[in-house]
Protein backbone atom coordinates (compact mmCIF):
# COMPACT_ATOMS: atom_id res chain seq x y z
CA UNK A 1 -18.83 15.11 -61.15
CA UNK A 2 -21.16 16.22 -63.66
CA UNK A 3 -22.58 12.95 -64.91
CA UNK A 4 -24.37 14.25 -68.02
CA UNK A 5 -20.86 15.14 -69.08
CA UNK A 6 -19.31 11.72 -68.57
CA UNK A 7 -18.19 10.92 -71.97
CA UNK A 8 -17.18 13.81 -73.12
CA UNK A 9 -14.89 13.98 -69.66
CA UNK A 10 -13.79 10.50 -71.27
CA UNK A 11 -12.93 12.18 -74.59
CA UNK A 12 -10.98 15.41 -73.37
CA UNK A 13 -9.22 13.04 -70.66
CA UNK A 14 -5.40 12.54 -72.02
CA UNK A 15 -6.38 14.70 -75.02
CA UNK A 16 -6.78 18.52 -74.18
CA UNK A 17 -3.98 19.44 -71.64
CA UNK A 18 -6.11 22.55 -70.15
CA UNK A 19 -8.72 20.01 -69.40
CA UNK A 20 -6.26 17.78 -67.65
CA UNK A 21 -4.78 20.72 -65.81
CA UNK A 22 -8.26 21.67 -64.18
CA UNK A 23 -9.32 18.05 -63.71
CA UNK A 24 -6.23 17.12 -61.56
CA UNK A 25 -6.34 20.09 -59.94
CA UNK A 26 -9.68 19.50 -58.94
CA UNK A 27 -8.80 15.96 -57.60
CA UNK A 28 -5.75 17.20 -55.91
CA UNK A 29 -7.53 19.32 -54.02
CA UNK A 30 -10.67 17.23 -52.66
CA UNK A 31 -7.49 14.23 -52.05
CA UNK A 32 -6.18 17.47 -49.93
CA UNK A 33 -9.51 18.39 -47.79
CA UNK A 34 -10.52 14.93 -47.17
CA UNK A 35 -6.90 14.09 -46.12
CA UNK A 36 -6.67 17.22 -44.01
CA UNK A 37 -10.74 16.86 -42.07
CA UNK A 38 -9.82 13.29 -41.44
CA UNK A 39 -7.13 14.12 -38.95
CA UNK A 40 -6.98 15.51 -35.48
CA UNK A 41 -6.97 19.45 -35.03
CA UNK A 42 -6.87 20.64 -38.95
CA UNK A 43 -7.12 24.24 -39.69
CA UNK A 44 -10.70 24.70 -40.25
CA UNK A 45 -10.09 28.55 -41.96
CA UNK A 46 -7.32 26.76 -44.02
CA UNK A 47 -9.93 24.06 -45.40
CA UNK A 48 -12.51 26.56 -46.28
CA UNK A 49 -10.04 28.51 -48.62
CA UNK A 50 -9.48 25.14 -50.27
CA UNK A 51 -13.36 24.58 -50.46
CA UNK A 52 -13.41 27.82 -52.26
CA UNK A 53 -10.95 27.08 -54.67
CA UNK A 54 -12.30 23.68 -55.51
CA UNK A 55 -15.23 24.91 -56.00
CA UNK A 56 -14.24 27.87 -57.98
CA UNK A 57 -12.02 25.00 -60.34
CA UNK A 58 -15.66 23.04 -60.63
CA UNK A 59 -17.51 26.44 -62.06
CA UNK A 60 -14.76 26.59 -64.18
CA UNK A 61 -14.89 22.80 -65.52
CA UNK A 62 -18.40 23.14 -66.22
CA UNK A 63 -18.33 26.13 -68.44
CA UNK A 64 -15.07 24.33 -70.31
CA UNK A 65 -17.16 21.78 -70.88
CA UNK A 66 -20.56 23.52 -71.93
CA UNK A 67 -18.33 25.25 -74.24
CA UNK A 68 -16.58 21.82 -75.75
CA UNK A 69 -20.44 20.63 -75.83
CA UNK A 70 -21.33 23.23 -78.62
C-alpha cells in the first residue's frame, strides 16, 4: 500500500499511535475479507460493507500521510 510512502510508513510505524490504529485496522480488515471469500457460502452483502470500510480506512491513511509528508 502506497509505495511512494514506504518509509515514511516505516517512520510513523511504532511511533504515532493514530497511525498504528488505522494501519491495523486496515490489515485486520483485508485478514477479515480474504478469510471470509475463501470459505464456502460467505455473506457476499456482509463483505461489501467491509470493502467499504477498508477502503474508506485507505482514503483516510493517505491523507494522514500527505499531511505527515508536508
Amino acid at each position: 500500500m502506497f509505495p511512494e510512502y514506504r518509509s515514511l510508513i516505516s517512520s510513523l510505524k511504532g511511533h504515532d499511535a493514530h497511525f498504528d490504529r488505522l494501519f491495523k485496522k486496515h490489515n485486520e480488515l483485508d485478514d477479515k475479507i480474504n478469510e471470509m471469500t475463501s470459505s464456502n457460502g460467505f455473506d457476499e452483502m456482509l463483505i461489501e460493507q467491509l470493502k467499504k470500510e477498508k477502503l474508506l480506512l485507505k482514503d483516510e491513511i493517505f491523507v494522514y500521510l500527505q499531511q505527515k509528508e508536508q
